[in-house]
PDB file of N, CA and C in Angstrom:
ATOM      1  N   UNK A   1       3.790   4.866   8.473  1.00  0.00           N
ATOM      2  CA  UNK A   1       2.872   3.955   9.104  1.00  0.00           C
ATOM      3  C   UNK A   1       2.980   2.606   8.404  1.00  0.00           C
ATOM      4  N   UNK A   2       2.454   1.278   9.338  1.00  0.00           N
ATOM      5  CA  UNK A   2       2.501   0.347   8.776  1.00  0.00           C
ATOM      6  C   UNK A   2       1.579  -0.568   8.788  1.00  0.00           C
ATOM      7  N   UNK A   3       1.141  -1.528   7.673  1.00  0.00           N
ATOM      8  CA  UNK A   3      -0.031  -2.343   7.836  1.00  0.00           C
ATOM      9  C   UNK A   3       0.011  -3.667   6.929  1.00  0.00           C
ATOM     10  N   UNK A   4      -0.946  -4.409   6.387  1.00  0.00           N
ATOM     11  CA  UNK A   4      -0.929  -5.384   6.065  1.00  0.00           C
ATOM     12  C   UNK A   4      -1.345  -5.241   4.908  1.00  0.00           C
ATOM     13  N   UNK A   5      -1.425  -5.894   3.522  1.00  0.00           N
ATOM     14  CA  UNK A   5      -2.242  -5.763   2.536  1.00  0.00           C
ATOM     15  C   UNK A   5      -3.728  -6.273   2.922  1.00  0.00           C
ATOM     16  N   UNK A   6      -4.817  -5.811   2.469  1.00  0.00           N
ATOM     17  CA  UNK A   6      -6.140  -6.726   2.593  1.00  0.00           C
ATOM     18  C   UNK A   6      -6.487  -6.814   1.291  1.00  0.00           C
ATOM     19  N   UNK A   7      -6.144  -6.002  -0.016  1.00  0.00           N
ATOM     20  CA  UNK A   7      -6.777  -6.890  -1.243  1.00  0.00           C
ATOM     21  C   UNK A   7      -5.691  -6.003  -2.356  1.00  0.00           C
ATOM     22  N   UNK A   8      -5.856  -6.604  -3.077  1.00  0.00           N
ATOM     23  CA  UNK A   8      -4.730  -6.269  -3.945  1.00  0.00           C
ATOM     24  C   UNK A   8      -5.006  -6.700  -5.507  1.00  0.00           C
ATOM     25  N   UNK A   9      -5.477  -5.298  -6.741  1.00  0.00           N
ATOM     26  CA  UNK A   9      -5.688  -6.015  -7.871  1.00  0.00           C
ATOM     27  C   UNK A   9      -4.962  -5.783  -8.833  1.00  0.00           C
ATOM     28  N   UNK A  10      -3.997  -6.962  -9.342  1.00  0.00           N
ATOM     29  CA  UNK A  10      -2.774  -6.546 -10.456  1.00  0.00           C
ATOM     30  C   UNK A  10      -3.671  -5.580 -11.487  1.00  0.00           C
ATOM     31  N   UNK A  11      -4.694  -5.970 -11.925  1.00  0.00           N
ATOM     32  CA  UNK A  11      -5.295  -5.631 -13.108  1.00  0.00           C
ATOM     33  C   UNK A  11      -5.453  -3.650 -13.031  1.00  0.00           C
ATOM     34  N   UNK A  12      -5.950  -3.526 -11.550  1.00  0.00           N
ATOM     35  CA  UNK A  12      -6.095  -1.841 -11.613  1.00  0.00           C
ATOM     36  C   UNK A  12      -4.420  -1.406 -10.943  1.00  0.00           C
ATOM     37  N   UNK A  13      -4.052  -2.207 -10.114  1.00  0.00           N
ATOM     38  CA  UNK A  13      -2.510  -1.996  -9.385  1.00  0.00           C
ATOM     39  C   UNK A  13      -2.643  -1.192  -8.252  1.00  0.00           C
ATOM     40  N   UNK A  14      -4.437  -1.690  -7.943  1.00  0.00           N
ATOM     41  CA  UNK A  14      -4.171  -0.646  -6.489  1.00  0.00           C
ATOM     42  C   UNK A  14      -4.809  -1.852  -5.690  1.00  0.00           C
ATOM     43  N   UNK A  15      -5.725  -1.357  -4.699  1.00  0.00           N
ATOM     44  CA  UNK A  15      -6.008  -2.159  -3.468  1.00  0.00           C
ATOM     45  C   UNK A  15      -5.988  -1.341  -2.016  1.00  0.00           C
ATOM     46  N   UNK A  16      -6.600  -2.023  -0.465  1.00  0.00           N
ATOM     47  CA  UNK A  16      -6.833  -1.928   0.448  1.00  0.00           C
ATOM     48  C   UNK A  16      -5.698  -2.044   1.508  1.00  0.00           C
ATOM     49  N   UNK A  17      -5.390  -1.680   2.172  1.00  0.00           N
ATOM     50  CA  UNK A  17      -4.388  -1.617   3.284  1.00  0.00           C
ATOM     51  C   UNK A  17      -5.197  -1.894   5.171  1.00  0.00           C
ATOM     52  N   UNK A  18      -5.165  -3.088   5.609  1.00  0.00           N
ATOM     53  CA  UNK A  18      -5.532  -2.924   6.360  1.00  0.00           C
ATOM     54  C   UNK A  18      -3.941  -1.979   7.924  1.00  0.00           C
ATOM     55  N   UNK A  19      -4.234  -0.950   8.333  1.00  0.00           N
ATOM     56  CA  UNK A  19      -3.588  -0.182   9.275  1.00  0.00           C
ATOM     57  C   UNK A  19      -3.129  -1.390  10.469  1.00  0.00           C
ATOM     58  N   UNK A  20      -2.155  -0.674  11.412  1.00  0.00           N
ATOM     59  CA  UNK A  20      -1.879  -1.245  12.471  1.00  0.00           C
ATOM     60  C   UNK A  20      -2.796  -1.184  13.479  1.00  0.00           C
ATOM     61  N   UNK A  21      -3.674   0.236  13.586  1.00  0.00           N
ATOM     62  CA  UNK A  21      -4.591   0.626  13.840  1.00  0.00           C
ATOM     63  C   UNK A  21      -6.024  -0.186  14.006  1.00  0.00           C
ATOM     64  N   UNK A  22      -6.483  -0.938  12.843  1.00  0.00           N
ATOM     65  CA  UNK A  22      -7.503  -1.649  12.759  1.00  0.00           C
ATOM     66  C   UNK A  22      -8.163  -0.878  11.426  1.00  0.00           C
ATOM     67  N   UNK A  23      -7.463   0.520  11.104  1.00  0.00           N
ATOM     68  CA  UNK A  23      -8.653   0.790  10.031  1.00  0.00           C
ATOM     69  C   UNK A  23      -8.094   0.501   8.413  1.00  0.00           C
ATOM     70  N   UNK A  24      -8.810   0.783   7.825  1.00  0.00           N
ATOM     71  CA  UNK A  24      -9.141   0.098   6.149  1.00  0.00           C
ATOM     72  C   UNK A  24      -8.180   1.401   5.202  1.00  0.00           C
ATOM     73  N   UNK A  25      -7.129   1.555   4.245  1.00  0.00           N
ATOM     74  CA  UNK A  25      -7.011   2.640   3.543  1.00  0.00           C
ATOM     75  C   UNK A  25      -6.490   2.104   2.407  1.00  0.00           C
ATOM     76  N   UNK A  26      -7.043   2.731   1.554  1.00  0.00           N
ATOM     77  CA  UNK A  26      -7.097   2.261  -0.154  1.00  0.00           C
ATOM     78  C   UNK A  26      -5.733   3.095  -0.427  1.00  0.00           C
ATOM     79  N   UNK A  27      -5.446   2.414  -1.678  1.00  0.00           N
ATOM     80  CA  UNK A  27      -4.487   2.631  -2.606  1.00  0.00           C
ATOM     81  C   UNK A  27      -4.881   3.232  -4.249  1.00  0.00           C
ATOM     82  N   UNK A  28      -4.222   4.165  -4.943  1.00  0.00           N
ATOM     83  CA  UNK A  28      -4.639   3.954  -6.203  1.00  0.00           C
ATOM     84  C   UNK A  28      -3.438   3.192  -6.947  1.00  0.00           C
ATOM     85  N   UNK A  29      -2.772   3.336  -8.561  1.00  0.00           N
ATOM     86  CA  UNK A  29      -2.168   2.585  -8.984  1.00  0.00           C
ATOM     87  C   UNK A  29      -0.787   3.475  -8.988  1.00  0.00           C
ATOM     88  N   UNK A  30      -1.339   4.800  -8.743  1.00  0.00           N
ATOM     89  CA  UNK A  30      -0.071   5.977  -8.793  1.00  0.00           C
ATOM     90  C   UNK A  30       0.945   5.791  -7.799  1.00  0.00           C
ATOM     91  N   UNK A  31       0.271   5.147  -6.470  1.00  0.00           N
ATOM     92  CA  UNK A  31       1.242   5.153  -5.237  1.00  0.00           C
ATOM     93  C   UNK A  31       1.709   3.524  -4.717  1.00  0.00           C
ATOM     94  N   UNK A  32       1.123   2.535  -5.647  1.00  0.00           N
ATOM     95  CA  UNK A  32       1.724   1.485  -6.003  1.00  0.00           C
ATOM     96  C   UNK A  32       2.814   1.309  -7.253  1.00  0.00           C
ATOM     97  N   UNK A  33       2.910   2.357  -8.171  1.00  0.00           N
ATOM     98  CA  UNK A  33       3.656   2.947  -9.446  1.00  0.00           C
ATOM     99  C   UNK A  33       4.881   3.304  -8.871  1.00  0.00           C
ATOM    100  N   UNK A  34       4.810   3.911  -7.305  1.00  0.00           N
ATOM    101  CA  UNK A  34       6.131   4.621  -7.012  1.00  0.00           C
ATOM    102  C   UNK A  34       6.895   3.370  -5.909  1.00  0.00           C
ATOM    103  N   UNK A  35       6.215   2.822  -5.886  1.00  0.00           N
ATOM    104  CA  UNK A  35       6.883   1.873  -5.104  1.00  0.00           C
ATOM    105  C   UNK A  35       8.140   0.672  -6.070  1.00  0.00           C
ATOM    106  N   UNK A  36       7.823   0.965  -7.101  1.00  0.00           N
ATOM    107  CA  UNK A  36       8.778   0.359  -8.081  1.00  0.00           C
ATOM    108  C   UNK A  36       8.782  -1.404  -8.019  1.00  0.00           C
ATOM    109  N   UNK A  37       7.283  -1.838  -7.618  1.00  0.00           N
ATOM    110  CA  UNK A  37       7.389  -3.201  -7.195  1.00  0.00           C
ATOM    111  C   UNK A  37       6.331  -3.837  -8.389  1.00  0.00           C
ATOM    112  N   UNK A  38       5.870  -5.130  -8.675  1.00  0.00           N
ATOM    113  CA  UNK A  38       5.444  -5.546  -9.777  1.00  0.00           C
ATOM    114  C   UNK A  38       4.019  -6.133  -8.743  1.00  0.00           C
ATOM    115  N   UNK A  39       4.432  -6.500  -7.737  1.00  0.00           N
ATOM    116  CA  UNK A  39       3.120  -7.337  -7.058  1.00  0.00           C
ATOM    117  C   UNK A  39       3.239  -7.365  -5.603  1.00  0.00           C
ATOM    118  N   UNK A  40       1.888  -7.360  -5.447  1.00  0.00           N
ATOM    119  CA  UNK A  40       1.820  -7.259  -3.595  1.00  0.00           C
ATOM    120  C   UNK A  40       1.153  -8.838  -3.531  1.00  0.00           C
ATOM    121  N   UNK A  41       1.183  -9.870  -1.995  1.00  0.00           N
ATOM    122  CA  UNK A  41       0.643 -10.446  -1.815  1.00  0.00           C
ATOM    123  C   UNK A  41       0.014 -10.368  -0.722  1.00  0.00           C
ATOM    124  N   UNK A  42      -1.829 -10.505  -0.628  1.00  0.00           N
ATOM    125  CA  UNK A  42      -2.403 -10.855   0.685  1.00  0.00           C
ATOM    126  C   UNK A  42      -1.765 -11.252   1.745  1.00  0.00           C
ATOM    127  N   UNK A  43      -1.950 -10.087   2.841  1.00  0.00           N
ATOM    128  CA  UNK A  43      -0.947 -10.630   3.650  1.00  0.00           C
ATOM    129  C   UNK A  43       0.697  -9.851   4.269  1.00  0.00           C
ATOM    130  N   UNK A  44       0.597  -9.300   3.309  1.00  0.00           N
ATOM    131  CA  UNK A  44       1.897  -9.027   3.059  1.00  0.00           C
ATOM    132  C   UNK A  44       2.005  -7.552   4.186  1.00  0.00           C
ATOM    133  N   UNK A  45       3.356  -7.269   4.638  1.00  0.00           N
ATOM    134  CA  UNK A  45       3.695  -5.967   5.104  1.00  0.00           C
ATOM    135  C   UNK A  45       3.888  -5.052   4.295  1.00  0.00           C
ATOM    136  N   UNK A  46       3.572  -3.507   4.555  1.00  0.00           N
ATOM    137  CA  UNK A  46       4.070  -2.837   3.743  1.00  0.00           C
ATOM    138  C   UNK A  46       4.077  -1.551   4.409  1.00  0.00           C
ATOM    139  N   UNK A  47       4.879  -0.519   4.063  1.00  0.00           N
ATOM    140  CA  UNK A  47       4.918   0.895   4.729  1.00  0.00           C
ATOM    141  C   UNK A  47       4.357   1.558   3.800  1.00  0.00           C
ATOM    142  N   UNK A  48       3.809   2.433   4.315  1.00  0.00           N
ATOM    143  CA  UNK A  48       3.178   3.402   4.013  1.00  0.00           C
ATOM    144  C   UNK A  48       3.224   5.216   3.564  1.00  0.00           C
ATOM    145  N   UNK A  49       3.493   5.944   2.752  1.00  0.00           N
ATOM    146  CA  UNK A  49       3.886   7.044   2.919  1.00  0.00           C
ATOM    147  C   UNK A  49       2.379   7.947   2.653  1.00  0.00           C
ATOM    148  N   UNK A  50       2.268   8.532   3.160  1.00  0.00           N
ATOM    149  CA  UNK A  50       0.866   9.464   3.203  1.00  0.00           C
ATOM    150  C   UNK A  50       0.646  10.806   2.786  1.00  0.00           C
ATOM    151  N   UNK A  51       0.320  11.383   1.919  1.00  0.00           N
ATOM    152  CA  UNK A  51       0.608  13.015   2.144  1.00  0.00           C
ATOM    153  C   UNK A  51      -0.013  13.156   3.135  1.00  0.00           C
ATOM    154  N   UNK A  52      -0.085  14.736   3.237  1.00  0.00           N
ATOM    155  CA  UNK A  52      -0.260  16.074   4.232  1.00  0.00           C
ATOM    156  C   UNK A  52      -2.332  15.933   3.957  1.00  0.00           C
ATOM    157  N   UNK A  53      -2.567  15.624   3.333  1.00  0.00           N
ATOM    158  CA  UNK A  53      -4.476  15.361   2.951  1.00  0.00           C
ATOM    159  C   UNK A  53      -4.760  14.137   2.917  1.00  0.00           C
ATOM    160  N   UNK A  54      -4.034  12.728   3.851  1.00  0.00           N
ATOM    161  CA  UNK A  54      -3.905  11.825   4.239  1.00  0.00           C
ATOM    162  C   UNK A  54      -4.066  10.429   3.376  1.00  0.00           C
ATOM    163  N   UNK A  55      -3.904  11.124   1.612  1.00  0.00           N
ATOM    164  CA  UNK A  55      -4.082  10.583   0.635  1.00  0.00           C
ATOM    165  C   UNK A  55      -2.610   9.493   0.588  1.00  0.00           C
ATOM    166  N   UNK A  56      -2.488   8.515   0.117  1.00  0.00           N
ATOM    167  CA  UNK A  56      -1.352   7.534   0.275  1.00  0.00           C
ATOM    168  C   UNK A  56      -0.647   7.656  -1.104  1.00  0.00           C
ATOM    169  N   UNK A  57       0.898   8.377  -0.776  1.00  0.00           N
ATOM    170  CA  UNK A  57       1.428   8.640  -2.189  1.00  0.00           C
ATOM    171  C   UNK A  57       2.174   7.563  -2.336  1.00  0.00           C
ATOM    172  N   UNK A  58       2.706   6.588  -1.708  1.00  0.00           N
ATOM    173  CA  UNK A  58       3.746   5.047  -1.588  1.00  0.00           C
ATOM    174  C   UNK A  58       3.196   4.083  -0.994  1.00  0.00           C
ATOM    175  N   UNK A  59       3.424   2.679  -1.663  1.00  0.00           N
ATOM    176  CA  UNK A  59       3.554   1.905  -0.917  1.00  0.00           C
ATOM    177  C   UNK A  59       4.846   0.663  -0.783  1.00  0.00           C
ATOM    178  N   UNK A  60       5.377   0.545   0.458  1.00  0.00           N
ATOM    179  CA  UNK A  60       6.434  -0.504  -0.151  1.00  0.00           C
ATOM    180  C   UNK A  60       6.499  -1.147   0.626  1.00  0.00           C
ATOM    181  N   UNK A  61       7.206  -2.040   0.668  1.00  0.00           N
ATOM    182  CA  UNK A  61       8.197  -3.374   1.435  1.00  0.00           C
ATOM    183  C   UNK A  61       8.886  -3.021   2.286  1.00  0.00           C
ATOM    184  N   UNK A  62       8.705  -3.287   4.131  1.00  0.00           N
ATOM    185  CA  UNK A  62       9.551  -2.619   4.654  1.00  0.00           C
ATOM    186  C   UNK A  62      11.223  -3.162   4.432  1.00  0.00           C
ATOM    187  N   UNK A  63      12.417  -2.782   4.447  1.00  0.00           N
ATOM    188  CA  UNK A  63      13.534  -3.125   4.127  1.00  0.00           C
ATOM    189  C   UNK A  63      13.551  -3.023   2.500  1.00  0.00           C
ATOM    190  N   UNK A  64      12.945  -3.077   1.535  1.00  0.00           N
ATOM    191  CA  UNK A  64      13.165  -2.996   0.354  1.00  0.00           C
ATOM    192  C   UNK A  64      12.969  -1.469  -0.803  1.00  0.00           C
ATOM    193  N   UNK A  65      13.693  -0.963  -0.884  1.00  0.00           N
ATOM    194  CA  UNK A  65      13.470   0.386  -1.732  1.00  0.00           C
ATOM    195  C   UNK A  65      13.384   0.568  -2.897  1.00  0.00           C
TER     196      UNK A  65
END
């Protein structure tokens, strides 16, 4: 799935995902950790990987791995 950033805090390394959908889904720092990236910006695209308990284990850059 894919969505937009809506807030993003270097300090904890997690943040909000607004969906394509319209709805709101948080991040912790574990599934910003696997994304192997240093910083997100407001705004920004990003894909999404989700487990199976709709908890968000990735987040990344689409085109970037």
């Amino acid at each position: 799935m894919q969505g937009t950033v809506a807030t993003f805090d270097s300090g904890t390394r997690s943040g909000t995902l607004l969906l394509d959908d319209g709805s709101e889904l948080g991040f912790g720092a574990e599934a910003f950790q696997r994304s192997g990236l240093r910083l997100l910006r407001l705004g920004q695209r990003v894909t999404v990987e989700a487990g199976d308990d709709g908890t968000v284990r990735r987040v990344s850059i689409p085109g970037v791995d």
